[in-house]
PDB file of N, CA and C in Angstrom:
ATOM      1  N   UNK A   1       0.818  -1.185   0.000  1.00  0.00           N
ATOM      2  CA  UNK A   1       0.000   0.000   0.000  1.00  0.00           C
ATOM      3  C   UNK A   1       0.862   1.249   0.000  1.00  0.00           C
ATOM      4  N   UNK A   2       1.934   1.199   0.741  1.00  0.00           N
ATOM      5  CA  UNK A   2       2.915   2.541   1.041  1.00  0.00           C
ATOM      6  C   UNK A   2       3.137   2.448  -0.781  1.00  0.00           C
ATOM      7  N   UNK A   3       3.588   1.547  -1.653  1.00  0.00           N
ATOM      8  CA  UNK A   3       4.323   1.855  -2.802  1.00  0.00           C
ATOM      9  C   UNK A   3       2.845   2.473  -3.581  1.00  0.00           C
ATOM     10  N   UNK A   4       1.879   2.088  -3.299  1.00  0.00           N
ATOM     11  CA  UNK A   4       0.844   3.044  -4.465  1.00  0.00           C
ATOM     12  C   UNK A   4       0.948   4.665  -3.957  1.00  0.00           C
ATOM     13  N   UNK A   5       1.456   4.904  -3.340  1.00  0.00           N
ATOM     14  CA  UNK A   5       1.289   6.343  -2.371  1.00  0.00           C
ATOM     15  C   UNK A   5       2.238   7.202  -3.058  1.00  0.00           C
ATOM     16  N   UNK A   6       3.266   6.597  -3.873  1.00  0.00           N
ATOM     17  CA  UNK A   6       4.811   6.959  -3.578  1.00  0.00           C
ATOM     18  C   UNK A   6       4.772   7.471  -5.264  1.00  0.00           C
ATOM     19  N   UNK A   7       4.564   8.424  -6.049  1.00  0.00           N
ATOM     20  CA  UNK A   7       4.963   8.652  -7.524  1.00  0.00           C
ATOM     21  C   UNK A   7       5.716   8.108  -8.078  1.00  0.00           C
ATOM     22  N   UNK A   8       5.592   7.861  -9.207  1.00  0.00           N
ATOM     23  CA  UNK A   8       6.801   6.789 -10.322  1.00  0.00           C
ATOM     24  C   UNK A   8       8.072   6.648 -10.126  1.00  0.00           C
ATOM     25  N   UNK A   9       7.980   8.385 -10.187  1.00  0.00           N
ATOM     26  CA  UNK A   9      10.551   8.091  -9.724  1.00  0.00           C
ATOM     27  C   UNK A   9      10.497   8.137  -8.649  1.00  0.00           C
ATOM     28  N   UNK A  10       9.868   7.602  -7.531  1.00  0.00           N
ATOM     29  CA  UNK A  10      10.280   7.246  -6.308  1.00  0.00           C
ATOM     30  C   UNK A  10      10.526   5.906  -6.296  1.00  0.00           C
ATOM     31  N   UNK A  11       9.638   5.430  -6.820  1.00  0.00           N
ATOM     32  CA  UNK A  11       9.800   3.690  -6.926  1.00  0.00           C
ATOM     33  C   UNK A  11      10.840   3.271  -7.803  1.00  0.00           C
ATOM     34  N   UNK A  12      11.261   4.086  -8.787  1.00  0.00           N
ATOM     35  CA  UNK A  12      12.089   3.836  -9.298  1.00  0.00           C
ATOM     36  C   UNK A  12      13.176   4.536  -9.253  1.00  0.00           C
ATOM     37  N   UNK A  13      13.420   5.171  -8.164  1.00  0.00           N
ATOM     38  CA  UNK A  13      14.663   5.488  -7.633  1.00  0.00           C
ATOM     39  C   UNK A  13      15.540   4.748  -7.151  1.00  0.00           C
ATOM     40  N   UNK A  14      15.581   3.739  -6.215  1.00  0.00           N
ATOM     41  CA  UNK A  14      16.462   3.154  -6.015  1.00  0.00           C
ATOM     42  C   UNK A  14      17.035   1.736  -6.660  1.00  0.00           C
ATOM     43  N   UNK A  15      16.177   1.886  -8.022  1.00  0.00           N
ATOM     44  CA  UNK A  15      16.353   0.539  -8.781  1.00  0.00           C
ATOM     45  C   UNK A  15      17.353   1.250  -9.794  1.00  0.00           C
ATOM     46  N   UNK A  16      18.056   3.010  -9.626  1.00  0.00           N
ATOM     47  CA  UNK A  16      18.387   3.482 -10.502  1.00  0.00           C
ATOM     48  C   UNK A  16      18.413   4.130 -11.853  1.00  0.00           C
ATOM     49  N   UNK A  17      17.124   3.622 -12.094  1.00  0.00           N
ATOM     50  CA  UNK A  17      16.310   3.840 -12.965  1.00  0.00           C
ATOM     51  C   UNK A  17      15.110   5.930 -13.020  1.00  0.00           C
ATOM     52  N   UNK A  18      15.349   6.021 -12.405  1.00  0.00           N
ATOM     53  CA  UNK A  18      14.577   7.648 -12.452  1.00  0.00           C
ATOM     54  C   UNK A  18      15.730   8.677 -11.748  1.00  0.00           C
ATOM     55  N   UNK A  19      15.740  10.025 -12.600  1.00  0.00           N
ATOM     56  CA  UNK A  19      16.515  10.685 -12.069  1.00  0.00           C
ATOM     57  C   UNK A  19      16.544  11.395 -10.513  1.00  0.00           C
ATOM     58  N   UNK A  20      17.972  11.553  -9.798  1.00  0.00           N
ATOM     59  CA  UNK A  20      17.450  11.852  -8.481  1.00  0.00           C
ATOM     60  C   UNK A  20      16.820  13.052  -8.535  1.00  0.00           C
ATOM     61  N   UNK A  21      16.216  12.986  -7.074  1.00  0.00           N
ATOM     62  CA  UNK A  21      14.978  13.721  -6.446  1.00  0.00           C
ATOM     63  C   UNK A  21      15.690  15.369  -6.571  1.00  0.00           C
ATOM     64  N   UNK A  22      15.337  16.391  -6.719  1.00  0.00           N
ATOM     65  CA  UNK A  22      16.019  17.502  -6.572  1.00  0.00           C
ATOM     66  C   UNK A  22      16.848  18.223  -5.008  1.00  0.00           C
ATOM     67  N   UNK A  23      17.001  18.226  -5.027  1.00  0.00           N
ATOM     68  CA  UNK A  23      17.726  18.598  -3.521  1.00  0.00           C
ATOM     69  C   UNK A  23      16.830  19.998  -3.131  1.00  0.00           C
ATOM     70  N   UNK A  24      16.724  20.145  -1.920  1.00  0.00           N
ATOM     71  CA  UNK A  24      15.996  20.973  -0.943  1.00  0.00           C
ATOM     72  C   UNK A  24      16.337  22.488  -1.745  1.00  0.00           C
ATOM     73  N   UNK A  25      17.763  22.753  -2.193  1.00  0.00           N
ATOM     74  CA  UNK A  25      17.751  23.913  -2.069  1.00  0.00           C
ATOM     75  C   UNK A  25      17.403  23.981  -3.708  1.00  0.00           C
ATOM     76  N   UNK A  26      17.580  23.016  -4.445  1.00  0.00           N
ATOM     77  CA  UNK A  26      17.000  23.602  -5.752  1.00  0.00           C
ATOM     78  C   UNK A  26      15.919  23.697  -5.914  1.00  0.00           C
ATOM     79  N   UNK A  27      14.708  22.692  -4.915  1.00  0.00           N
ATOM     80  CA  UNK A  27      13.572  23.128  -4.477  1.00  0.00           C
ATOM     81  C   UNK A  27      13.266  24.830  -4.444  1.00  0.00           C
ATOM     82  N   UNK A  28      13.405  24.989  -3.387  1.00  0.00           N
ATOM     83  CA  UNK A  28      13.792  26.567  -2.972  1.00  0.00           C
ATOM     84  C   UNK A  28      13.858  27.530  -3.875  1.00  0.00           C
ATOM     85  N   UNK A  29      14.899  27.327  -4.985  1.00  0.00           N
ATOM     86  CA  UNK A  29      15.630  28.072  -5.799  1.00  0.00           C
ATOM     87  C   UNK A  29      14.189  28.401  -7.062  1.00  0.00           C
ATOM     88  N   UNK A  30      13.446  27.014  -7.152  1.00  0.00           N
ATOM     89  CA  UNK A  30      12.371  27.272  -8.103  1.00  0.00           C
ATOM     90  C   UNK A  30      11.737  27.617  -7.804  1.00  0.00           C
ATOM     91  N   UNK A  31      11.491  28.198  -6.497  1.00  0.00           N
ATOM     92  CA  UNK A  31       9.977  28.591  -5.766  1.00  0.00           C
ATOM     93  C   UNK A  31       9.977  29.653  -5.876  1.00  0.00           C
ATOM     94  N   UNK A  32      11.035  30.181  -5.403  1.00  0.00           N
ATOM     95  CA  UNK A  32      11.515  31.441  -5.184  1.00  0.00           C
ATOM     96  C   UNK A  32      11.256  31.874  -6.637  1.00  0.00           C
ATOM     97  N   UNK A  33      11.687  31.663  -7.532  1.00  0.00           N
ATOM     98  CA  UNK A  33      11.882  31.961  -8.889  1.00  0.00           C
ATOM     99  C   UNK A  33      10.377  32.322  -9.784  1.00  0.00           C
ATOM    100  N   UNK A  34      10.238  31.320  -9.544  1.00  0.00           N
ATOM    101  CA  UNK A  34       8.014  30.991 -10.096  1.00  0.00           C
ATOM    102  C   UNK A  34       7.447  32.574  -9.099  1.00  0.00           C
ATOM    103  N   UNK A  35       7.702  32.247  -7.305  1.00  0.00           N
ATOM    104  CA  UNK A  35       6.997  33.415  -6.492  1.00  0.00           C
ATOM    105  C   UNK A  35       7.395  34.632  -7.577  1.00  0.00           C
ATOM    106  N   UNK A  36       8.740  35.737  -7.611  1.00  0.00           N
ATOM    107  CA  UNK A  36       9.535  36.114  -8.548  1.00  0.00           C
ATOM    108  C   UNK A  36       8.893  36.501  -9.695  1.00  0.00           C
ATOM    109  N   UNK A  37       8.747  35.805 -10.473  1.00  0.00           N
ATOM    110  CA  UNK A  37       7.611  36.042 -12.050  1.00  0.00           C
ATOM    111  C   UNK A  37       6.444  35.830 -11.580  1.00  0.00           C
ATOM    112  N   UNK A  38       5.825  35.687 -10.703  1.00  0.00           N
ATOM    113  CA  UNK A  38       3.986  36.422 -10.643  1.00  0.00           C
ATOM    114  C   UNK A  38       4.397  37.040 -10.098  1.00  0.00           C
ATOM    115  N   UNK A  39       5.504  37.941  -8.688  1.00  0.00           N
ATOM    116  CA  UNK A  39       5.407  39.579  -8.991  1.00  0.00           C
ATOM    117  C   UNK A  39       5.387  40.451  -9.974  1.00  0.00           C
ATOM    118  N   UNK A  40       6.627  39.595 -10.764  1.00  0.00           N
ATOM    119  CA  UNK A  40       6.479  40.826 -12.029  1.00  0.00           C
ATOM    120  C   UNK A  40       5.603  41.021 -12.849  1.00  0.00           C
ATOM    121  N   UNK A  41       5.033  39.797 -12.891  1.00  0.00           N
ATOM    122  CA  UNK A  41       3.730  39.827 -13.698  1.00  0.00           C
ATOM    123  C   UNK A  41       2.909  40.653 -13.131  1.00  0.00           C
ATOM    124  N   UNK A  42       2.668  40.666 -11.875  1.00  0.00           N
ATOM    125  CA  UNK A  42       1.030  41.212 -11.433  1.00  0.00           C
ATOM    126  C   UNK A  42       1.389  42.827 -11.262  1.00  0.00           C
ATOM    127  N   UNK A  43       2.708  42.999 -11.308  1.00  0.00           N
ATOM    128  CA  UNK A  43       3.424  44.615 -11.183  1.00  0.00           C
ATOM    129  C   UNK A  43       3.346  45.063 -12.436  1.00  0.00           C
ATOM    130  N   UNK A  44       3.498  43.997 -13.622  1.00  0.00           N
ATOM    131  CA  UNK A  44       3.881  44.889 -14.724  1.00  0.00           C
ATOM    132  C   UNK A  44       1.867  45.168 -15.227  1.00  0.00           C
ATOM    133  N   UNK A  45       1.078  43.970 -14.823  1.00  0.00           N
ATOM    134  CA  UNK A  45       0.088  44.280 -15.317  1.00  0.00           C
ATOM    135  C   UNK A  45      -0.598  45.267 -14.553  1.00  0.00           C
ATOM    136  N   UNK A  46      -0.410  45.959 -13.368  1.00  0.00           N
ATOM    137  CA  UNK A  46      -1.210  46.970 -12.621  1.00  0.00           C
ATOM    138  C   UNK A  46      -0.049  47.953 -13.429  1.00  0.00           C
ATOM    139  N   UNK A  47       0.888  47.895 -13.611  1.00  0.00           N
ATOM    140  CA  UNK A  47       1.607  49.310 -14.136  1.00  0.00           C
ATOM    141  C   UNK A  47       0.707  49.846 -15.568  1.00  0.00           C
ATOM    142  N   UNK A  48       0.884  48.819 -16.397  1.00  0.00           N
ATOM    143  CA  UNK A  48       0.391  48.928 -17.789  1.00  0.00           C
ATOM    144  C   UNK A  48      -1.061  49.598 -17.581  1.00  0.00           C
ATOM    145  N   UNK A  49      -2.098  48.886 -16.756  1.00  0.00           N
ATOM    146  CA  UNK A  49      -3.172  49.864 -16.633  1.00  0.00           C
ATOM    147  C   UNK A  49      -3.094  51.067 -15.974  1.00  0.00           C
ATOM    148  N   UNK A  50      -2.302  51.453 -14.918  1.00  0.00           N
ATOM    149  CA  UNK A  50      -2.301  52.803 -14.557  1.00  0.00           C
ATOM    150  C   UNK A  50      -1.907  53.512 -15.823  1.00  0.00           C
ATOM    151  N   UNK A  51      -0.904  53.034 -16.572  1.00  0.00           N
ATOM    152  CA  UNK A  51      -0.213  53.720 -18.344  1.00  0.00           C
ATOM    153  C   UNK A  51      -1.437  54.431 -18.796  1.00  0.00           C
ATOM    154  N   UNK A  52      -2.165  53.421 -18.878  1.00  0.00           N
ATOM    155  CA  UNK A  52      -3.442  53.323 -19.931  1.00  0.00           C
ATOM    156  C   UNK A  52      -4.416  53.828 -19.519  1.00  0.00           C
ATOM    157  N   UNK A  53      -4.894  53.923 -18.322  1.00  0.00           N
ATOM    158  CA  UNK A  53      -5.636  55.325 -17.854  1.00  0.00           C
ATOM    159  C   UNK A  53      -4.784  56.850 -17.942  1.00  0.00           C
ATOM    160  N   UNK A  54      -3.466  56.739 -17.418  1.00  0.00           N
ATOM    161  CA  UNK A  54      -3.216  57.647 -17.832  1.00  0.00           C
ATOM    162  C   UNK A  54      -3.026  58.682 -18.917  1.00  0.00           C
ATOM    163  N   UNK A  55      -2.828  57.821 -19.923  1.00  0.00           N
ATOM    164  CA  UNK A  55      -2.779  58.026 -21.492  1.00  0.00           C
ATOM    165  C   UNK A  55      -4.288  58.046 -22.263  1.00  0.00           C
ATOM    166  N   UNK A  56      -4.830  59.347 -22.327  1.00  0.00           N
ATOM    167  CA  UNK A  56      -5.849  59.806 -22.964  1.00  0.00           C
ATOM    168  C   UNK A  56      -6.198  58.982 -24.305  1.00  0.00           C
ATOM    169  N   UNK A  57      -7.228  57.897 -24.833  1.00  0.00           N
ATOM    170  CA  UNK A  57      -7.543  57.501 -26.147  1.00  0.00           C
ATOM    171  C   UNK A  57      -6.424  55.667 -25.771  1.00  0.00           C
ATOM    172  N   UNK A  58      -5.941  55.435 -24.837  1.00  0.00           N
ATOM    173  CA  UNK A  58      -5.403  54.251 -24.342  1.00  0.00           C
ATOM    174  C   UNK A  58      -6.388  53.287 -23.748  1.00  0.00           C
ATOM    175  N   UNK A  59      -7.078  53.223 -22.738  1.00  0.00           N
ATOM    176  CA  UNK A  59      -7.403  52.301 -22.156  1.00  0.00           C
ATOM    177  C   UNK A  59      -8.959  52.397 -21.853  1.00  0.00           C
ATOM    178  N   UNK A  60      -9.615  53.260 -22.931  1.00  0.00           N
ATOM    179  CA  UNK A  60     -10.692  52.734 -23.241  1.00  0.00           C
ATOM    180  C   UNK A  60     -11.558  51.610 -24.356  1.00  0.00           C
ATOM    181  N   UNK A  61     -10.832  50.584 -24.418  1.00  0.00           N
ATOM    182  CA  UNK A  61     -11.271  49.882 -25.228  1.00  0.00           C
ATOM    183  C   UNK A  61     -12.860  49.753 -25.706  1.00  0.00           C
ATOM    184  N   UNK A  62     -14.149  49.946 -24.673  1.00  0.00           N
ATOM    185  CA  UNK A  62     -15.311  49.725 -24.611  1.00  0.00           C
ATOM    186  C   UNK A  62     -16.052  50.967 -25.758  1.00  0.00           C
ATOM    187  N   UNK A  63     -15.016  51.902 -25.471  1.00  0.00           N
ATOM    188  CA  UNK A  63     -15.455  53.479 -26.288  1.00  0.00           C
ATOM    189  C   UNK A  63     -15.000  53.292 -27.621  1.00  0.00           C
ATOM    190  N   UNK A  64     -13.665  52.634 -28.005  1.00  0.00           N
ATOM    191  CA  UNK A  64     -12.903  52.003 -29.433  1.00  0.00           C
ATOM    192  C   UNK A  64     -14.015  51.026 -30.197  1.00  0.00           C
ATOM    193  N   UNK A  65     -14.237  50.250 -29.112  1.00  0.00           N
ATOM    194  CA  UNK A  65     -14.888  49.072 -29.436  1.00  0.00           C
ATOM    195  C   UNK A  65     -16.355  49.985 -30.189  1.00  0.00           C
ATOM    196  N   UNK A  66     -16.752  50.501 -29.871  1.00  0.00           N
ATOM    197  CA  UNK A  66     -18.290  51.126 -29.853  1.00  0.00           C
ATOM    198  C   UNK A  66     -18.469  51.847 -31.335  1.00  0.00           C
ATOM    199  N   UNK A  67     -16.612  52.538 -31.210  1.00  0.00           N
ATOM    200  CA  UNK A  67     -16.671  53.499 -32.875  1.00  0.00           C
ATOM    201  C   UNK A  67     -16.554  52.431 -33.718  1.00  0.00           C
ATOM    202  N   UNK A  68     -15.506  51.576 -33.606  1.00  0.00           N
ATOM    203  CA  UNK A  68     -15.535  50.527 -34.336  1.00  0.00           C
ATOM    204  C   UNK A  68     -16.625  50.195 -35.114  1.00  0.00           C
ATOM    205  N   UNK A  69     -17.422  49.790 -34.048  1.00  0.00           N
ATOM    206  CA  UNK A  69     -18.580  49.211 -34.678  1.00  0.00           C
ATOM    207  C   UNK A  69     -19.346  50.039 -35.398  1.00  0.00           C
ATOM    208  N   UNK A  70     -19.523  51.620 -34.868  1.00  0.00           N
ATOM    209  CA  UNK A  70     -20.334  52.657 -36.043  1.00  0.00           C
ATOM    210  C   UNK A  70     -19.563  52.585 -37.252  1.00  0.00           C
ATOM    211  N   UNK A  71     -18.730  52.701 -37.439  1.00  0.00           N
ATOM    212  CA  UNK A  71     -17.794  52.596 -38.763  1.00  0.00           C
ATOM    213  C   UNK A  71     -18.272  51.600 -39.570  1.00  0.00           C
ATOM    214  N   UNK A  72     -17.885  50.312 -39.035  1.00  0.00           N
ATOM    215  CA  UNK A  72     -18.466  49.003 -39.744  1.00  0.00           C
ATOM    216  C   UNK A  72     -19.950  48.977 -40.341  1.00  0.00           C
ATOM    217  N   UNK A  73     -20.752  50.089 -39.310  1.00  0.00           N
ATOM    218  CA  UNK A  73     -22.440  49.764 -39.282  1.00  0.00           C
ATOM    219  C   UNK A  73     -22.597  50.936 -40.565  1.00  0.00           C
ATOM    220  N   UNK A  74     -22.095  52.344 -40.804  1.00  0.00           N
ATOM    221  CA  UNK A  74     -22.053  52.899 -41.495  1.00  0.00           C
ATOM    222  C   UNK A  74     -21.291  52.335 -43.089  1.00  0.00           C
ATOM    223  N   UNK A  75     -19.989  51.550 -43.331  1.00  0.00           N
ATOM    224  CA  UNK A  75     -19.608  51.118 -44.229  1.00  0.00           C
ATOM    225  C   UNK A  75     -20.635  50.054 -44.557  1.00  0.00           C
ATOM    226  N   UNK A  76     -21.527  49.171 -43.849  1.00  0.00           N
ATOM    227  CA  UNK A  76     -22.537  48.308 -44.610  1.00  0.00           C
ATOM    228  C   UNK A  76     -23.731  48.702 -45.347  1.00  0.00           C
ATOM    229  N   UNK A  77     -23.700  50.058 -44.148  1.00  0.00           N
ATOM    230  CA  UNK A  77     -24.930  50.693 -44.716  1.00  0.00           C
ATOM    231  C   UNK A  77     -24.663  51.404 -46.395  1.00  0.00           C
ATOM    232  N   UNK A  78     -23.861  51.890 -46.255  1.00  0.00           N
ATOM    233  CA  UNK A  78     -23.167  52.301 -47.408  1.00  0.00           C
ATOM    234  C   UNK A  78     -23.247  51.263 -48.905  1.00  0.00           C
ATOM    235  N   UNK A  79     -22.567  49.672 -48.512  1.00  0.00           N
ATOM    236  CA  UNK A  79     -22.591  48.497 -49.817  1.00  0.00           C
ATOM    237  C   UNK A  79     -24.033  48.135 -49.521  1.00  0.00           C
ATOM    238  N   UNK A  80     -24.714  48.659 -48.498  1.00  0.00           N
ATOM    239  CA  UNK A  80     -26.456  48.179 -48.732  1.00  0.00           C
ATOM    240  C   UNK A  80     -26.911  48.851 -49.905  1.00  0.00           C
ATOM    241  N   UNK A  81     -26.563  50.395 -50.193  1.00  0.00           N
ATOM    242  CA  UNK A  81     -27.543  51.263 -50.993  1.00  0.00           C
ATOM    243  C   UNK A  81     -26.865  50.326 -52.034  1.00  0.00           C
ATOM    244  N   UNK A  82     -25.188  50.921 -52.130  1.00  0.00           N
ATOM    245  CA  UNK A  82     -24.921  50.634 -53.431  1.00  0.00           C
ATOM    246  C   UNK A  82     -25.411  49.264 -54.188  1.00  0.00           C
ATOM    247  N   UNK A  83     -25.644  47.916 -53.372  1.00  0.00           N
ATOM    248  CA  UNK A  83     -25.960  46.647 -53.379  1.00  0.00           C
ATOM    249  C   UNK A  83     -27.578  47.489 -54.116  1.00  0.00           C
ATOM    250  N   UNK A  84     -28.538  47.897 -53.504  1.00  0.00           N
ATOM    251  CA  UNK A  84     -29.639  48.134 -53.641  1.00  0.00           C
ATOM    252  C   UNK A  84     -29.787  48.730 -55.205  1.00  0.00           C
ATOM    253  N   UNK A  85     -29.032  50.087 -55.382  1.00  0.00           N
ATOM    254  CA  UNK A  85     -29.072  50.370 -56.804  1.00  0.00           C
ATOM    255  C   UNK A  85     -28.806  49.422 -57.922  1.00  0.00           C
ATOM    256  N   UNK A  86     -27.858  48.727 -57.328  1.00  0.00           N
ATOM    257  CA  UNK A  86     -27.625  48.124 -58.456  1.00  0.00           C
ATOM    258  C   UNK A  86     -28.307  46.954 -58.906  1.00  0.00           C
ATOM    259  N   UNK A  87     -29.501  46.520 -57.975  1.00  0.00           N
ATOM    260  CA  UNK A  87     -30.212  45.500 -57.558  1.00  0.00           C
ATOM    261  C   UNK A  87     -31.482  46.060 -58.687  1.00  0.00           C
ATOM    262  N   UNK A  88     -31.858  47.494 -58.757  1.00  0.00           N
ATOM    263  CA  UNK A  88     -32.825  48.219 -59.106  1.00  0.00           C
ATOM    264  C   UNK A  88     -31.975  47.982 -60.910  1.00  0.00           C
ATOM    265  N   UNK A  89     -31.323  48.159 -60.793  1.00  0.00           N
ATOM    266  CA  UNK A  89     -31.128  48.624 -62.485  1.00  0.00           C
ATOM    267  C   UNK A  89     -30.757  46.904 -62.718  1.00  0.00           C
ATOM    268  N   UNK A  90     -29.990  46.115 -62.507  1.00  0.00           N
ATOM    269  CA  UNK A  90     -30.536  44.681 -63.071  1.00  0.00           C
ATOM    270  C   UNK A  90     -31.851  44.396 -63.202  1.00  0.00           C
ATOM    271  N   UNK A  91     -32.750  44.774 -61.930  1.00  0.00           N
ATOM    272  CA  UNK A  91     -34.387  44.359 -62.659  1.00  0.00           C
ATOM    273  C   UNK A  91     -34.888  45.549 -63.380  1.00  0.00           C
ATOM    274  N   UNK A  92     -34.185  46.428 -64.027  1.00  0.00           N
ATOM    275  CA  UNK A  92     -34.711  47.089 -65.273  1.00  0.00           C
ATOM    276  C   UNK A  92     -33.876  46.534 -66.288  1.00  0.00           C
ATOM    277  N   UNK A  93     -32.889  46.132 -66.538  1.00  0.00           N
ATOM    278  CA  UNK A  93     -32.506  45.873 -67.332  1.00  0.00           C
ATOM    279  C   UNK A  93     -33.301  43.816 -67.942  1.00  0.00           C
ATOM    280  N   UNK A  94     -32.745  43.478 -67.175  1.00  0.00           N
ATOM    281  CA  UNK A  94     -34.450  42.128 -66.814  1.00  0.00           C
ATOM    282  C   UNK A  94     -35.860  42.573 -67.478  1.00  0.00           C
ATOM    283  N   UNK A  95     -36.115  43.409 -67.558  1.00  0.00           N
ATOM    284  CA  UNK A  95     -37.336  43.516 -67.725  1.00  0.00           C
ATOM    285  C   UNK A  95     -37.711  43.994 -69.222  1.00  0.00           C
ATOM    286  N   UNK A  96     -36.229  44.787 -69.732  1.00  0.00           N
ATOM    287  CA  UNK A  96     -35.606  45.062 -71.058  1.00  0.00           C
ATOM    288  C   UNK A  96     -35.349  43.989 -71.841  1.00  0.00           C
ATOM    289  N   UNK A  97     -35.019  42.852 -71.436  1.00  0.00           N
ATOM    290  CA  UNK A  97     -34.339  41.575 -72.344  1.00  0.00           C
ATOM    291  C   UNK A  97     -36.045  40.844 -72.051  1.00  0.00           C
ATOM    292  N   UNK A  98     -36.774  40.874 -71.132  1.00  0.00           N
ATOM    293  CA  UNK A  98     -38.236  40.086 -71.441  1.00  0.00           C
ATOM    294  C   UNK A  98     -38.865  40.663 -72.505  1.00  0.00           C
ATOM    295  N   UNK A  99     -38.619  41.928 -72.594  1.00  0.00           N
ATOM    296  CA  UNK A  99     -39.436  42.981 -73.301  1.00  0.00           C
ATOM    297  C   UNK A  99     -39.118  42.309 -74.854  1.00  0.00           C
ATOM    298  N   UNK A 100     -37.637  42.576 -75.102  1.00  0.00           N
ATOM    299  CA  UNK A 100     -37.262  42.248 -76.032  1.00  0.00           C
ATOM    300  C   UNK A 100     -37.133  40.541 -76.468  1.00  0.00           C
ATOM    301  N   UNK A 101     -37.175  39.790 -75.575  1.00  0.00           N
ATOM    302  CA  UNK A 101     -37.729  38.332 -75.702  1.00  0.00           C
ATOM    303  C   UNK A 101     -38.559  38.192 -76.482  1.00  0.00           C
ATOM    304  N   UNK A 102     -39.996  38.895 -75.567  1.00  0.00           N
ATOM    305  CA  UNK A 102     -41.178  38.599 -76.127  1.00  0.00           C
ATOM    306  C   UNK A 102     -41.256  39.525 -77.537  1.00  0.00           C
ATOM    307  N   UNK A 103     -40.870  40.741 -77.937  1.00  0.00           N
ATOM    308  CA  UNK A 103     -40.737  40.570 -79.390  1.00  0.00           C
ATOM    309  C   UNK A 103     -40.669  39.832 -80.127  1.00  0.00           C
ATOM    310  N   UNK A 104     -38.943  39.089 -79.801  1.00  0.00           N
ATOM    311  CA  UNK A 104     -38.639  37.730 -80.729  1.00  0.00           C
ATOM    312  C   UNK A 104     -39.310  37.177 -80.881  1.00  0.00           C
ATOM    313  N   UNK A 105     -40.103  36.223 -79.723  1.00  0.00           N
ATOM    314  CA  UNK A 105     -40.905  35.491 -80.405  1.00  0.00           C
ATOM    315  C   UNK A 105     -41.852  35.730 -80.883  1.00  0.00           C
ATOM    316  N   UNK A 106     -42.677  37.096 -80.673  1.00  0.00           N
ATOM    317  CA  UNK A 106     -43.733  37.119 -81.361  1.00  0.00           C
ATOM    318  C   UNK A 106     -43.112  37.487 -83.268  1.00  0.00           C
ATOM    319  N   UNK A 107     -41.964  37.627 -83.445  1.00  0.00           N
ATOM    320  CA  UNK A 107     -41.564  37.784 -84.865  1.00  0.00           C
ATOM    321  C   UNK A 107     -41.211  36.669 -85.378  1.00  0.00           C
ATOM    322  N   UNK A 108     -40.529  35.661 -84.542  1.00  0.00           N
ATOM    323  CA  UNK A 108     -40.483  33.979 -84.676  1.00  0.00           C
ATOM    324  C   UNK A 108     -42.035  33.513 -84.977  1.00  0.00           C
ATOM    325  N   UNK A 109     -42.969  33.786 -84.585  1.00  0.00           N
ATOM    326  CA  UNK A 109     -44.131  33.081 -84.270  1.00  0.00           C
ATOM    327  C   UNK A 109     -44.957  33.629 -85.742  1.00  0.00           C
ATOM    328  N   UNK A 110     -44.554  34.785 -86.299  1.00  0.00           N
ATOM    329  CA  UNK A 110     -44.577  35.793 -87.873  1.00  0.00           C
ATOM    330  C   UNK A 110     -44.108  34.344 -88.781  1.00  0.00           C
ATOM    331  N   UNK A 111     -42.796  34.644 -88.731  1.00  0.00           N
ATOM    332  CA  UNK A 111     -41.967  33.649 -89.221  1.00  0.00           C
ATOM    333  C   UNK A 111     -42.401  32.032 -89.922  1.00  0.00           C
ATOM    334  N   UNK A 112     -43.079  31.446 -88.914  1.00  0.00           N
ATOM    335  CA  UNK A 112     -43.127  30.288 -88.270  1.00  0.00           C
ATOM    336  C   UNK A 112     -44.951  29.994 -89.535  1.00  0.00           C
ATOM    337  N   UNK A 113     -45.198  31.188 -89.147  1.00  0.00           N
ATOM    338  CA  UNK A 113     -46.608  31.137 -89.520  1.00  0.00           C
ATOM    339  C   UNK A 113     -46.689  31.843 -91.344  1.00  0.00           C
ATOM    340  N   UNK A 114     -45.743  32.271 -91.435  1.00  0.00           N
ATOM    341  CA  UNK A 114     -45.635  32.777 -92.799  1.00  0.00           C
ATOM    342  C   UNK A 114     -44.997  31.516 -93.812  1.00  0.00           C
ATOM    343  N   UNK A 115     -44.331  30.786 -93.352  1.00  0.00           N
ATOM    344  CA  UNK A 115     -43.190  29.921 -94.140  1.00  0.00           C
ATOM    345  C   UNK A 115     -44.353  28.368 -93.703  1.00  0.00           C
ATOM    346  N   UNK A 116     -44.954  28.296 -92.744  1.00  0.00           N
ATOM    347  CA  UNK A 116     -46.535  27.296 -92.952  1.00  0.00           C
ATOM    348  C   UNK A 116     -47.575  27.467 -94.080  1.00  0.00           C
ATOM    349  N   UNK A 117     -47.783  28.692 -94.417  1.00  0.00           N
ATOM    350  CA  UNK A 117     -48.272  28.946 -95.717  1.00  0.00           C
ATOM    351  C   UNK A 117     -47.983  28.899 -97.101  1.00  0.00           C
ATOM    352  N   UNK A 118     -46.957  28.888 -97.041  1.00  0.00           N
ATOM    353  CA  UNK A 118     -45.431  28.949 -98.027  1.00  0.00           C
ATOM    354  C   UNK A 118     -45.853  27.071 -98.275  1.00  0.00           C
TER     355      UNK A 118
END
């Protein structure tokens, strides 16, 4: 029961087989090190936001975010019309080639009915 308790390179430590255990002080040395980088981390990230409040047009993202989006909402609105006009003059022009369709055939149907008599 003690050996299920015990992690892999323990059990296989003294068969030589797993590298030794780290020693106390290199323990230490990584703790210290890891503690170390989340100060700087949590220092550099409270610095960066004081920056960014301080710096006018910096650290409002929510207000960026907001123009952003009028921009985008105004540029769609914009390929809407143009989308729209041009939506308008294909179904006139559509309605030009039926026009002229139905000519044809009614001059085909001339045709058709002249050369039956023939």
């Amino acid at each position: 029961m003690r050996c299920a308790r015990l992690p892999p390179e323990a059990a296989l430590r003294p068969l030589g087989l797993a590298p030794p255990a780290p020693s106390r002080s290199q323990a230490d040395k990584r703790m210290t090190q890891f503690c170390c980088l989340l100060l700087v981390l949590a220092l550099g990230s409270a610095n960066s936001q004081g920056l960014q409040a301080a710096r006018p047009g910096r650290g409002n993202f929510a207000e960026k975010q907001q123009q952003l989006k009028a921009e985008i909402k105004e540029q769609l609105k914009a390929e809407h019309e143009q989308l729209k006009a041009e939506h308008e003059q294909l179904k006139a022009e559509h309605e030009e080639l039926k026009d002229q369709l139905a000519e044809f055939k009614e001059e085909l149907t001339q045709l058709a009915v002249t050369l039956a008599k023939k």
